[in-house]
PDB file of N, CA and C in Angstrom:
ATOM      1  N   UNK A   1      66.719 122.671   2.587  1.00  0.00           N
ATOM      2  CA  UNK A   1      65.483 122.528   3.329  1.00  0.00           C
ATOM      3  C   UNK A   1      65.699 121.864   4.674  1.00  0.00           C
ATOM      4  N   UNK A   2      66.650 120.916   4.964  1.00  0.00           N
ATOM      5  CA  UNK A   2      67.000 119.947   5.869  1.00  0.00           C
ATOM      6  C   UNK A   2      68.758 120.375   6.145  1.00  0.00           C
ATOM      7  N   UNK A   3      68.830 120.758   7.397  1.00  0.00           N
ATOM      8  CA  UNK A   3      70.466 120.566   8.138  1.00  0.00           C
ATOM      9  C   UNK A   3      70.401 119.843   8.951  1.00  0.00           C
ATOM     10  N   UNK A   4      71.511 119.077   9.099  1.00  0.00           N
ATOM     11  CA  UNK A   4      71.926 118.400  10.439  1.00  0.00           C
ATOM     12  C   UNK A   4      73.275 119.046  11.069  1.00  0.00           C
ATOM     13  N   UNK A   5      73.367 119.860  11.894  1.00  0.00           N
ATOM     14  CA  UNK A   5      74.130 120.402  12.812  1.00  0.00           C
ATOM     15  C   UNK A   5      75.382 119.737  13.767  1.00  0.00           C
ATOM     16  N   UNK A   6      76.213 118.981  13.666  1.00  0.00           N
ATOM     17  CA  UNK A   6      76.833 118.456  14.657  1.00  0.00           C
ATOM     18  C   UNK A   6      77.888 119.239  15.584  1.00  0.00           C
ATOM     19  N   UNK A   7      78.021 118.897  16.934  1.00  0.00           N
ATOM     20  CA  UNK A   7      78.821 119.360  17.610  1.00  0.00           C
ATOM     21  C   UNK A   7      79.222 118.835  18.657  1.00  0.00           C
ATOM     22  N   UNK A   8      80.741 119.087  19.325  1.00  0.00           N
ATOM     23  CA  UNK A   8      80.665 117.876  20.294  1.00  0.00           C
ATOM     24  C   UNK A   8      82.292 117.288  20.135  1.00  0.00           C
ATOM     25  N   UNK A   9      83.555 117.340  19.074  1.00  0.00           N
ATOM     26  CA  UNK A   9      84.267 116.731  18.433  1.00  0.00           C
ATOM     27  C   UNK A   9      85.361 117.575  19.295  1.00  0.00           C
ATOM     28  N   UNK A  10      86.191 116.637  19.495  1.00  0.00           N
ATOM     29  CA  UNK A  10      87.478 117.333  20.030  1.00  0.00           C
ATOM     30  C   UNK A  10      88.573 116.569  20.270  1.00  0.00           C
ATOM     31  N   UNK A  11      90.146 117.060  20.785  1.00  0.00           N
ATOM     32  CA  UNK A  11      90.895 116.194  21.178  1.00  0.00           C
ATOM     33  C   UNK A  11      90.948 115.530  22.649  1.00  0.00           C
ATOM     34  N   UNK A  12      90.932 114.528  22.305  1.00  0.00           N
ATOM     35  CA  UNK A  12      90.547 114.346  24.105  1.00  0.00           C
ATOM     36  C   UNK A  12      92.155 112.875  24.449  1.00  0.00           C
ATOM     37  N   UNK A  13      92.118 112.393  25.705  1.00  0.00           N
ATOM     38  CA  UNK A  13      93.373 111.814  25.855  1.00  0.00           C
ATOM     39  C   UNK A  13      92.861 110.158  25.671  1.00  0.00           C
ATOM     40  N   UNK A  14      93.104 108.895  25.366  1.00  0.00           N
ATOM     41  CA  UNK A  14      92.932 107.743  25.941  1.00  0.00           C
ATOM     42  C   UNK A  14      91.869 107.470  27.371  1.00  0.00           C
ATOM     43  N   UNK A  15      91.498 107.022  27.312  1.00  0.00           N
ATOM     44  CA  UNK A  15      90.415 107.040  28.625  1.00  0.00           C
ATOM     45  C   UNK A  15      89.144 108.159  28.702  1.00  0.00           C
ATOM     46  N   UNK A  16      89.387 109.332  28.189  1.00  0.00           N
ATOM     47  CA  UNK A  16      88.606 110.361  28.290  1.00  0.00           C
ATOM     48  C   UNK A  16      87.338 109.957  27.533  1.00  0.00           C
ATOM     49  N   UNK A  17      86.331 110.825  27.703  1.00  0.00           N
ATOM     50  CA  UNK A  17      84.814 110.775  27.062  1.00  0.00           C
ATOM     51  C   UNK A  17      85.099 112.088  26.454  1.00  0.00           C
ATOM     52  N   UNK A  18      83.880 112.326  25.176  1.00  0.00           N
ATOM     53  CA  UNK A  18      83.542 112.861  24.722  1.00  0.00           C
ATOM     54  C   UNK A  18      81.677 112.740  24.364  1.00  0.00           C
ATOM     55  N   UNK A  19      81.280 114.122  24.027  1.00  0.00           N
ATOM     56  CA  UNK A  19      79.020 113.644  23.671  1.00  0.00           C
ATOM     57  C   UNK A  19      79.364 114.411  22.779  1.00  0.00           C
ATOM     58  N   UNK A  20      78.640 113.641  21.561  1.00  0.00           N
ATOM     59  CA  UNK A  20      78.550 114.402  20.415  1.00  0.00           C
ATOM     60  C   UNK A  20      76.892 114.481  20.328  1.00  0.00           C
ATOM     61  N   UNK A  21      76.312 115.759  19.567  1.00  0.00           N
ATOM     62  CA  UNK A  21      75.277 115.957  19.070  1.00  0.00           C
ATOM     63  C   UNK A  21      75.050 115.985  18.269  1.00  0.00           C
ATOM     64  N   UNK A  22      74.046 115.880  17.545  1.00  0.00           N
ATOM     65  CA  UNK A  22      73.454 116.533  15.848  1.00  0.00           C
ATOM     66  C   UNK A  22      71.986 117.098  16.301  1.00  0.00           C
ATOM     67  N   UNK A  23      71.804 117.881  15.617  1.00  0.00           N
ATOM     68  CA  UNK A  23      70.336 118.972  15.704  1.00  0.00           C
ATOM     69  C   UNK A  23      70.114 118.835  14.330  1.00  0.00           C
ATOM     70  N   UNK A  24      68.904 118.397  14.032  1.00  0.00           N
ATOM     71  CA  UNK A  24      68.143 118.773  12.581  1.00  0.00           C
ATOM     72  C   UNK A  24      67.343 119.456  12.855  1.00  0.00           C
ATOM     73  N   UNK A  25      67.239 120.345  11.603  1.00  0.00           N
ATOM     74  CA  UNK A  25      66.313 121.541  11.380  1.00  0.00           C
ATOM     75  C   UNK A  25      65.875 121.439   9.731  1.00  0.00           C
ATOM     76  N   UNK A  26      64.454 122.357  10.185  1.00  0.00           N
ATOM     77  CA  UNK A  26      63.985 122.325   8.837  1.00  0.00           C
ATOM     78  C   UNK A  26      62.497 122.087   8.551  1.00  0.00           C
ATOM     79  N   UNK A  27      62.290 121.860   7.187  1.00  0.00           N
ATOM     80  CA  UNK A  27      60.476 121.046   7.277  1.00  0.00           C
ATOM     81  C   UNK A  27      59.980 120.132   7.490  1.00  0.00           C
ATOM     82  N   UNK A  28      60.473 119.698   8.736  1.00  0.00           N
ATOM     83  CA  UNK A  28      60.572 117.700   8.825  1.00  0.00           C
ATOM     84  C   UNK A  28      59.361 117.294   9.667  1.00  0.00           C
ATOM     85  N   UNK A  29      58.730 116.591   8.945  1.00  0.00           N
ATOM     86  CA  UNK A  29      57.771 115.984   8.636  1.00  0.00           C
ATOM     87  C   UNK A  29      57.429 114.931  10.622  1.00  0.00           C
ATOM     88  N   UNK A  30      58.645 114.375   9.689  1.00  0.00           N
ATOM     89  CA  UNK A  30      59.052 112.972  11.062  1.00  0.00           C
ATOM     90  C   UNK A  30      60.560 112.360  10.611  1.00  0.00           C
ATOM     91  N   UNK A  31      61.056 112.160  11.851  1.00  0.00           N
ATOM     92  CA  UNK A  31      62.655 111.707  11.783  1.00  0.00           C
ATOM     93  C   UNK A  31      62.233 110.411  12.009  1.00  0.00           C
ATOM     94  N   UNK A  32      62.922 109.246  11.341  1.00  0.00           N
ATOM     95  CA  UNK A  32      63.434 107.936  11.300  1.00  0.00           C
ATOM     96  C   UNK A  32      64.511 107.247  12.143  1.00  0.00           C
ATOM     97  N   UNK A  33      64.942 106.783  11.437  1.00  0.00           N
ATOM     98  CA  UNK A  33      66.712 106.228  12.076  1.00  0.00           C
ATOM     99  C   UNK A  33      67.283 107.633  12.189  1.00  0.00           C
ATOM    100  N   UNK A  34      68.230 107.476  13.272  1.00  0.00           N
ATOM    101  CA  UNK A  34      69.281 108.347  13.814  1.00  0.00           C
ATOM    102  C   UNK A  34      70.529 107.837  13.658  1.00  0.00           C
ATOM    103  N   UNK A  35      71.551 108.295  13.186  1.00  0.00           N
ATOM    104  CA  UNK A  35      72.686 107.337  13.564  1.00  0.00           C
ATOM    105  C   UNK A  35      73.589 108.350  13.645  1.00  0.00           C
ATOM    106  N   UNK A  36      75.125 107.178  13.934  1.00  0.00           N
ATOM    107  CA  UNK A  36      76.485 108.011  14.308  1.00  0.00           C
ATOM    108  C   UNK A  36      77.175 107.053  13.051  1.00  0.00           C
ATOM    109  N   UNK A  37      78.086 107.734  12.218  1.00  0.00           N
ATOM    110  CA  UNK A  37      78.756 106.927  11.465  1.00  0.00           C
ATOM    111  C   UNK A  37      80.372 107.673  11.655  1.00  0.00           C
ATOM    112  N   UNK A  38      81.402 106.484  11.257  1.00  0.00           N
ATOM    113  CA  UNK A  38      82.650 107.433  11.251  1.00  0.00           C
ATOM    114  C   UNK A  38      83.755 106.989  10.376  1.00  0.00           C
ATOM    115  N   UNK A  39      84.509 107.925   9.674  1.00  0.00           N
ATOM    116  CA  UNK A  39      85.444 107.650   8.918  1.00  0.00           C
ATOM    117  C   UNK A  39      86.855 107.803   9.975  1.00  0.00           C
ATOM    118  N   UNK A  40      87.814 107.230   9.235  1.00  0.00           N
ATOM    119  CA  UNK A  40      89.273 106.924  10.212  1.00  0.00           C
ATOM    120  C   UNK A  40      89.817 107.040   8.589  1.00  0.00           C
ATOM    121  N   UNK A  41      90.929 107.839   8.539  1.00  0.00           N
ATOM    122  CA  UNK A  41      91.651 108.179   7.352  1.00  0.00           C
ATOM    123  C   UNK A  41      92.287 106.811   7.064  1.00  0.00           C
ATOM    124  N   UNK A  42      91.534 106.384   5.309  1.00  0.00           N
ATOM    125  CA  UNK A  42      92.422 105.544   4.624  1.00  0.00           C
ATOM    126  C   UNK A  42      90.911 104.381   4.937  1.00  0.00           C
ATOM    127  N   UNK A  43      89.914 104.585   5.592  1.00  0.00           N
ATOM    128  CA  UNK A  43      89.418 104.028   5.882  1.00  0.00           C
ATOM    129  C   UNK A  43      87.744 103.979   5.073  1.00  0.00           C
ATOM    130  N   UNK A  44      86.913 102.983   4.847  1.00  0.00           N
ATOM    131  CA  UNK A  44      85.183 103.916   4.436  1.00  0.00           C
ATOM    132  C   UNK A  44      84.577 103.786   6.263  1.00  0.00           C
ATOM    133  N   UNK A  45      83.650 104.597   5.508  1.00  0.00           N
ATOM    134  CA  UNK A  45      82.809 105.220   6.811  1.00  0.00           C
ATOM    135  C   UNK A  45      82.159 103.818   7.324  1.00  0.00           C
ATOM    136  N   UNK A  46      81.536 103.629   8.440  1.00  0.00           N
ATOM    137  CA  UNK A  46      81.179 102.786   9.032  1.00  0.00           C
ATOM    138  C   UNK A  46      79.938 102.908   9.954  1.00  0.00           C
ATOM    139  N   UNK A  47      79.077 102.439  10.269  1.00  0.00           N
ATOM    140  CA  UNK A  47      78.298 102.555  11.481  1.00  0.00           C
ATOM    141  C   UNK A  47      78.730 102.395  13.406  1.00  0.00           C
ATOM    142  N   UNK A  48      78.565 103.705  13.490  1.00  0.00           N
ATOM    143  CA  UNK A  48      78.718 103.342  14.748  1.00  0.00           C
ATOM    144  C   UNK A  48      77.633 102.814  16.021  1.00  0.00           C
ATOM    145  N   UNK A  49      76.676 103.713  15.924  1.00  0.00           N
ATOM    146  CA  UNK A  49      75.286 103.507  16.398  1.00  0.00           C
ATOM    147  C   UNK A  49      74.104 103.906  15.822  1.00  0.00           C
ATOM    148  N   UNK A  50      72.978 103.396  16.471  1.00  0.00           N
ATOM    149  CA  UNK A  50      71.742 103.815  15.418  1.00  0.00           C
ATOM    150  C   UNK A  50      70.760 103.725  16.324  1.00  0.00           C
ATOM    151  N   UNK A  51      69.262 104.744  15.816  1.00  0.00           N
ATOM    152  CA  UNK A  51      68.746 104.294  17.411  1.00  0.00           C
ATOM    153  C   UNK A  51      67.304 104.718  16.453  1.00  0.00           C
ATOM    154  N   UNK A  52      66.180 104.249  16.691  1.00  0.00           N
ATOM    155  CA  UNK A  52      65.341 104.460  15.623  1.00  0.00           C
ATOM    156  C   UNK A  52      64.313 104.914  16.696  1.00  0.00           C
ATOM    157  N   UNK A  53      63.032 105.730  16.259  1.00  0.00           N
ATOM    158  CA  UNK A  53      62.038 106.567  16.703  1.00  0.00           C
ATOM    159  C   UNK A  53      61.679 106.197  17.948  1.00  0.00           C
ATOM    160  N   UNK A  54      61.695 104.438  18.279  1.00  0.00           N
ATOM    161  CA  UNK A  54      61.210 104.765  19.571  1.00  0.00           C
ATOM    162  C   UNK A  54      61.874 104.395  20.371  1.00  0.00           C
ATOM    163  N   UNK A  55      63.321 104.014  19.968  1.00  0.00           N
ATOM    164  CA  UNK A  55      64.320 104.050  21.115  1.00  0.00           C
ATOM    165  C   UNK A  55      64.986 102.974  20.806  1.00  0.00           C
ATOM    166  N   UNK A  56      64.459 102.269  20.197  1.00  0.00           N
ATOM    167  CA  UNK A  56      65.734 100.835  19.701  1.00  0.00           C
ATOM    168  C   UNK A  56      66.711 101.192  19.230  1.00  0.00           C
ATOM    169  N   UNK A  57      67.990 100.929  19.533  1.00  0.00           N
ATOM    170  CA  UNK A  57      69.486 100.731  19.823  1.00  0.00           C
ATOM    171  C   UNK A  57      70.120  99.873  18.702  1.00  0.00           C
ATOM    172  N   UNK A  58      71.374 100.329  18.366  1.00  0.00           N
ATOM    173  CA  UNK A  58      72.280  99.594  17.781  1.00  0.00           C
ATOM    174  C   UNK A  58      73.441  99.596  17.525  1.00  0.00           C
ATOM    175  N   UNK A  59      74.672  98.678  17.768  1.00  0.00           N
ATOM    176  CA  UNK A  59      76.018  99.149  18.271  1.00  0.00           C
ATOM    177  C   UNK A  59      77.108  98.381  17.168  1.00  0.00           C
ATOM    178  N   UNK A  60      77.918  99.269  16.927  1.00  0.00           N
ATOM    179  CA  UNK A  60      79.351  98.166  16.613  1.00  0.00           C
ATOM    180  C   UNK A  60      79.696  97.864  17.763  1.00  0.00           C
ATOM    181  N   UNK A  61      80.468  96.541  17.111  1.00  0.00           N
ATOM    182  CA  UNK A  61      80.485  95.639  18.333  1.00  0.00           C
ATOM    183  C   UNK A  61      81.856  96.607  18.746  1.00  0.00           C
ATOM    184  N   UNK A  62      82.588  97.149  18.050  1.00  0.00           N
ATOM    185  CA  UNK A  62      83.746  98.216  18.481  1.00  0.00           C
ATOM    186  C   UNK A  62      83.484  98.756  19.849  1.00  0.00           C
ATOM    187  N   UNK A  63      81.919  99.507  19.975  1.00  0.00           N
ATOM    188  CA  UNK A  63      81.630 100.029  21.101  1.00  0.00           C
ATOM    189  C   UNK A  63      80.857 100.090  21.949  1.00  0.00           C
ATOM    190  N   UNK A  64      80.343  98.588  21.740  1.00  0.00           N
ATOM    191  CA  UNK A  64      79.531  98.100  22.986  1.00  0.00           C
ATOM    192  C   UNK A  64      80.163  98.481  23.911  1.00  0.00           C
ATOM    193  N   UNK A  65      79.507  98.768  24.681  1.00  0.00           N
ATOM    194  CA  UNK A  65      79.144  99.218  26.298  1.00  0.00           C
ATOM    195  C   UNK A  65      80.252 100.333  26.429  1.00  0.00           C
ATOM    196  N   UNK A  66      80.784 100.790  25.611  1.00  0.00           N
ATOM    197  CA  UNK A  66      81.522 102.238  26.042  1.00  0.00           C
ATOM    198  C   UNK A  66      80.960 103.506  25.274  1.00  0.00           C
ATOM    199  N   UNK A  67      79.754 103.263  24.580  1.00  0.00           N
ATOM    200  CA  UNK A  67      79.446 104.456  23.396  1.00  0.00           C
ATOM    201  C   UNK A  67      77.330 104.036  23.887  1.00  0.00           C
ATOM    202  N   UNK A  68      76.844 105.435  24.049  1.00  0.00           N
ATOM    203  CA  UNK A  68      75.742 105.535  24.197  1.00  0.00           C
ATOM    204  C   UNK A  68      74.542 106.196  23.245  1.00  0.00           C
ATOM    205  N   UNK A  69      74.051 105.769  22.762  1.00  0.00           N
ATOM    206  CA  UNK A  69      73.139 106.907  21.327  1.00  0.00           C
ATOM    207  C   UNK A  69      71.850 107.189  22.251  1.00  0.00           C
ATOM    208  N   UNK A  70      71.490 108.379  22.146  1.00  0.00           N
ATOM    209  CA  UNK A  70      70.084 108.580  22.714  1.00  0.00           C
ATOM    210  C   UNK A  70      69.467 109.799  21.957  1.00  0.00           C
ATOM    211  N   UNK A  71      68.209 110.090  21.581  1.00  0.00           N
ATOM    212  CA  UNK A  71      67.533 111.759  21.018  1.00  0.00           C
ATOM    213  C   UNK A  71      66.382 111.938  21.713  1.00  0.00           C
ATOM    214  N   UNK A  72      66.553 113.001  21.472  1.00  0.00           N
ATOM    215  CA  UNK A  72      65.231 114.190  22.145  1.00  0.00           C
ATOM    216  C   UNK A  72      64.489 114.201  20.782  1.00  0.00           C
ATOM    217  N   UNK A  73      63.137 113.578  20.433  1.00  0.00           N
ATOM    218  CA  UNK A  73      62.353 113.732  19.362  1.00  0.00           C
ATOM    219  C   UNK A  73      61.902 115.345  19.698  1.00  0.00           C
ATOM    220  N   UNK A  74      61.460 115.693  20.640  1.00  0.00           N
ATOM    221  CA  UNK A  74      60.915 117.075  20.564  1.00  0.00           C
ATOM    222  C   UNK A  74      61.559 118.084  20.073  1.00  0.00           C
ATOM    223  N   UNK A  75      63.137 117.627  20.578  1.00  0.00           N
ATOM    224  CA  UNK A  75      64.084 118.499  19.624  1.00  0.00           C
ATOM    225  C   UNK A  75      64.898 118.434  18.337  1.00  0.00           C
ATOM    226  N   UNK A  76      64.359 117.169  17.943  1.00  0.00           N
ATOM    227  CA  UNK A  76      65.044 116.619  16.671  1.00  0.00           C
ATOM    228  C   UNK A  76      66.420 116.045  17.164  1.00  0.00           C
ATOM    229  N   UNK A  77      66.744 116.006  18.014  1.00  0.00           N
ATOM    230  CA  UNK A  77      68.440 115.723  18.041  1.00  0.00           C
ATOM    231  C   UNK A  77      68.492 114.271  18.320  1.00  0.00           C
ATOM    232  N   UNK A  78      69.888 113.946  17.851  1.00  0.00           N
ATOM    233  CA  UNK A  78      70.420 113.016  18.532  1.00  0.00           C
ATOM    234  C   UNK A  78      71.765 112.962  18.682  1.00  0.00           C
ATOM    235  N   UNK A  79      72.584 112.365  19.870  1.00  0.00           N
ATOM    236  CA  UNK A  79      73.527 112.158  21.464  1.00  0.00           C
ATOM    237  C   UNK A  79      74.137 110.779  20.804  1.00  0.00           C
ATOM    238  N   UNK A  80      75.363 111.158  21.027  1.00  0.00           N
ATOM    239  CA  UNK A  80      76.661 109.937  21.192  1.00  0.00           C
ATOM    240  C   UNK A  80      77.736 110.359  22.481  1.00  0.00           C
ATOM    241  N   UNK A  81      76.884 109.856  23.360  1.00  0.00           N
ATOM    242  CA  UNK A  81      77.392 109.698  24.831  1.00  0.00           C
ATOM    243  C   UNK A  81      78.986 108.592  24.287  1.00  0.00           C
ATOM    244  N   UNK A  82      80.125 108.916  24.468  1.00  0.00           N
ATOM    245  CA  UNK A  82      81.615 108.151  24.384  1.00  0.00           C
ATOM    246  C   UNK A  82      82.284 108.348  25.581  1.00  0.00           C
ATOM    247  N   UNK A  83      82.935 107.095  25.927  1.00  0.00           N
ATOM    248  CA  UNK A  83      83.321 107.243  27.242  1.00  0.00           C
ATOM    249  C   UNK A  83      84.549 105.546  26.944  1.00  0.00           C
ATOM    250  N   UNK A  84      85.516 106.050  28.151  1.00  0.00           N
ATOM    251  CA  UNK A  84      86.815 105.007  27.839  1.00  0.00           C
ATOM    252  C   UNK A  84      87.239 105.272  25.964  1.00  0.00           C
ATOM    253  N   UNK A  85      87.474 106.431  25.383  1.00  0.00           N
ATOM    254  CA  UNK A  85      87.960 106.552  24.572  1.00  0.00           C
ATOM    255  C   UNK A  85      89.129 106.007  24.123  1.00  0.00           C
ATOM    256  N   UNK A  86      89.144 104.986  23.110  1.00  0.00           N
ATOM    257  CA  UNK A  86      90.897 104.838  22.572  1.00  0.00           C
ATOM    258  C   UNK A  86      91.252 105.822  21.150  1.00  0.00           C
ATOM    259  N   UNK A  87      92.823 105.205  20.594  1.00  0.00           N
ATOM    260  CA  UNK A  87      92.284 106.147  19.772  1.00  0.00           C
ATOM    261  C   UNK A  87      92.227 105.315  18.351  1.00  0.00           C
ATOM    262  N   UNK A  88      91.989 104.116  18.131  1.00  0.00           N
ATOM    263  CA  UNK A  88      91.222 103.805  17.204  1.00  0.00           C
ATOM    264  C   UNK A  88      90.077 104.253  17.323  1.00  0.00           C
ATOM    265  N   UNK A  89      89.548 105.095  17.982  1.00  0.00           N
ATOM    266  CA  UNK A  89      88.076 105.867  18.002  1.00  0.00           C
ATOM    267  C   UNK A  89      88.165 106.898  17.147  1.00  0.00           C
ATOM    268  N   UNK A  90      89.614 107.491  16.983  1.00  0.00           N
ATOM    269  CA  UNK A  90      89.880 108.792  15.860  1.00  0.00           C
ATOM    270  C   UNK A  90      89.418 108.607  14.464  1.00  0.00           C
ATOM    271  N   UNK A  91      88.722 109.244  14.486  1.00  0.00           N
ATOM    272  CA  UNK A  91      88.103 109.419  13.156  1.00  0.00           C
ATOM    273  C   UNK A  91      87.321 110.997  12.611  1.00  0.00           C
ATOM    274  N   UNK A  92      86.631 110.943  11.718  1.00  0.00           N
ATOM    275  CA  UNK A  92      85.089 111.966  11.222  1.00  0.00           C
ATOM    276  C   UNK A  92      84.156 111.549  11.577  1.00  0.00           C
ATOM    277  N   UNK A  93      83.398 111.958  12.346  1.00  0.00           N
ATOM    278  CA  UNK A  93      82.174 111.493  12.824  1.00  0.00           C
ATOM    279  C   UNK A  93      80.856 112.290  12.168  1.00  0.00           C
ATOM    280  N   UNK A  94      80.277 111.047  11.609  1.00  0.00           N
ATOM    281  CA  UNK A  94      78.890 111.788  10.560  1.00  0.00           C
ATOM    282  C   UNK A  94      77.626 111.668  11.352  1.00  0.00           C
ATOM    283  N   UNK A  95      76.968 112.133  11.457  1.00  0.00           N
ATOM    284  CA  UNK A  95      75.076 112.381  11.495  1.00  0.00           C
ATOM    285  C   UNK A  95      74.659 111.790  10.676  1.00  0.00           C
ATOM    286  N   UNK A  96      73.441 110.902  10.574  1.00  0.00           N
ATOM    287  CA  UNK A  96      72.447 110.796   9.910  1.00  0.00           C
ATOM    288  C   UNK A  96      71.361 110.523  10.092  1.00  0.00           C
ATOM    289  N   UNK A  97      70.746 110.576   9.445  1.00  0.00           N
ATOM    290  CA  UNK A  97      69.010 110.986   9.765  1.00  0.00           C
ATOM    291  C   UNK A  97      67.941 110.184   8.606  1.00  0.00           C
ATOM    292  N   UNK A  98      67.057 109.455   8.824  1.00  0.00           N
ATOM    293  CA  UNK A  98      65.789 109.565   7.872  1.00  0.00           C
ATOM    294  C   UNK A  98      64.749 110.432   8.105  1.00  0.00           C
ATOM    295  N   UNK A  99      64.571 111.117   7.031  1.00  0.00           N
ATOM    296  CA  UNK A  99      63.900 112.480   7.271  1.00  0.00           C
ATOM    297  C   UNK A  99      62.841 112.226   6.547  1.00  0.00           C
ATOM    298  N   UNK A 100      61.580 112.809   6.958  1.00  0.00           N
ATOM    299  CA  UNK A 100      60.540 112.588   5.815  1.00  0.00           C
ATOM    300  C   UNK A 100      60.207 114.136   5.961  1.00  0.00           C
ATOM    301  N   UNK A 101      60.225 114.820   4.762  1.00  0.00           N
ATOM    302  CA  UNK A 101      59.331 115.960   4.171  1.00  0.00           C
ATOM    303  C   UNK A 101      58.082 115.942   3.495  1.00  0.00           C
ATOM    304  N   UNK A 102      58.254 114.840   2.306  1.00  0.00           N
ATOM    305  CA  UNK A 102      57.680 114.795   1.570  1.00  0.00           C
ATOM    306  C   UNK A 102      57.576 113.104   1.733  1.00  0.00           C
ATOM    307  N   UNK A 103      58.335 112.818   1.240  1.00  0.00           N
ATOM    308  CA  UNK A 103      59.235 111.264   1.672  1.00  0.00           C
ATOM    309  C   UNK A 103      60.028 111.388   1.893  1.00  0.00           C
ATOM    310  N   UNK A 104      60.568 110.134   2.940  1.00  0.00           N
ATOM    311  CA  UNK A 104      61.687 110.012   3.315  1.00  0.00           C
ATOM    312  C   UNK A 104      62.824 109.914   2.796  1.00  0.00           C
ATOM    313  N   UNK A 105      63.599 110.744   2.893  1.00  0.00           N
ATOM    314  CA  UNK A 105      65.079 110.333   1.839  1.00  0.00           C
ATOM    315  C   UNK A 105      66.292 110.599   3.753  1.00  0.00           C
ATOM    316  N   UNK A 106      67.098 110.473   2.877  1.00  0.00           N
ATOM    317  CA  UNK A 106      68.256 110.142   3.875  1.00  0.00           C
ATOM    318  C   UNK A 106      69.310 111.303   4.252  1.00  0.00           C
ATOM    319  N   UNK A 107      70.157 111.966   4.980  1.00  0.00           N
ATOM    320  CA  UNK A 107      70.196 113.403   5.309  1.00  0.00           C
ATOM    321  C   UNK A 107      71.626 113.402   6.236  1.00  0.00           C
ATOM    322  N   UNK A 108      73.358 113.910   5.487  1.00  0.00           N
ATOM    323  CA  UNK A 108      74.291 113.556   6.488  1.00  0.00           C
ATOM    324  C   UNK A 108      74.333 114.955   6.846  1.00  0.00           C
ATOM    325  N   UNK A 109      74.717 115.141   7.659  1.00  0.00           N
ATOM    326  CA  UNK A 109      75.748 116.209   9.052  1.00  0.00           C
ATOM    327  C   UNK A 109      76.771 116.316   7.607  1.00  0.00           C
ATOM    328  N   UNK A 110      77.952 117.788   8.184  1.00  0.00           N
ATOM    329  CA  UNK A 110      78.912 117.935   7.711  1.00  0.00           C
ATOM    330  C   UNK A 110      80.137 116.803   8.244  1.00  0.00           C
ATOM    331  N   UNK A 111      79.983 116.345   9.235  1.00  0.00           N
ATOM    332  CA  UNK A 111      81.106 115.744  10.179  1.00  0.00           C
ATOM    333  C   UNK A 111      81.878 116.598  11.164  1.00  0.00           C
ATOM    334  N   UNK A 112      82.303 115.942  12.273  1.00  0.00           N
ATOM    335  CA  UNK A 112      83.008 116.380  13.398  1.00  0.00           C
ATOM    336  C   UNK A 112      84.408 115.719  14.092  1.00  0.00           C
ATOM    337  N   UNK A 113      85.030 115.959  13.846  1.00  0.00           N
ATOM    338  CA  UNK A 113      86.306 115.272  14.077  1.00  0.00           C
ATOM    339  C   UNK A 113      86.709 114.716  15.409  1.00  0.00           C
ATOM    340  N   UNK A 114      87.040 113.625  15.521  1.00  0.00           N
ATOM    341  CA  UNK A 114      87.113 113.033  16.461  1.00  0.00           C
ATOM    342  C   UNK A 114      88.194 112.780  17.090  1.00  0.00           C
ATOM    343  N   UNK A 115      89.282 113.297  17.820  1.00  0.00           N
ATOM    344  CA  UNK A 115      90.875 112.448  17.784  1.00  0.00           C
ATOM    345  C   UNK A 115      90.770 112.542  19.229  1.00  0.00           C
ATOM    346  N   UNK A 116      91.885 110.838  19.251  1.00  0.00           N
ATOM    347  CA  UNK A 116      91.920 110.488  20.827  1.00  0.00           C
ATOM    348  C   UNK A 116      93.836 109.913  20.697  1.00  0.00           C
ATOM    349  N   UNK A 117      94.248 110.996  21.806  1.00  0.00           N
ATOM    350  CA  UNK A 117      95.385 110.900  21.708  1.00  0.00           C
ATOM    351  C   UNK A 117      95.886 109.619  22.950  1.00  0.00           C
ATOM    352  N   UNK A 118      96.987 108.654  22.474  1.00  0.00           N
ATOM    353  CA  UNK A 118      97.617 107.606  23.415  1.00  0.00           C
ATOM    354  C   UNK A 118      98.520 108.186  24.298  1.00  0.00           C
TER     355      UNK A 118
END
């Protein structure tokens, strides 16, 4: 009933940026929290940013001021603006969403791979 779409993941060098997206689709009611989460092999997943309906923000301290979250409510999406990439940044990068259909339950992306070469 509910996808989250991500795209955006690639190899990029040390210093380089990358924008990741997610697009939800579906019967959605109203979107909640947005976030970026990411796994690093050998590692659990983690929060990277989070940005809730009306724009409030939230960062690992990993990527203060080099990682940006922003969405288009009209389009369901939400943006992970990355920039000064290292490559402890390499990881899976997940979507997530609070979605309400009916009620709200909680909603990941497939993931998008992230690698940043030194």
């Amino acid at each position: 009933q509910v996808q989250l779409v991500e795209s955006g993941g690639g190899l990029v060098q040390a210093g380089g940026s990358l924008r990741l997206s997610c697009a939800a689709s579906g019967s959605i009611v109203s979107i909640n929290v947005m976030g970026w989460y990411r796994q690093a092999p050998g590692k659990q997943r983690e929060l990277v940013a989070a940005i809730s309906s009306g724009g409030s923000t939230n960062y690992a301290d990993s990527v203060k001021g080099r990682f940006t979250i922003s969405r288009d409510n009209a389009k369901n999406t939400v943006y992970l603006q990355m920039n000064s990439l290292k490559p402890e940044d390499t990881g899976v990068y997940y979507c997530n969403a609070g979605i309400r259909i009916v009620t709200i339950q909680q909603y990941w992306g497939q993931g998008t791979q992230v690698t940043v070469s030194s």
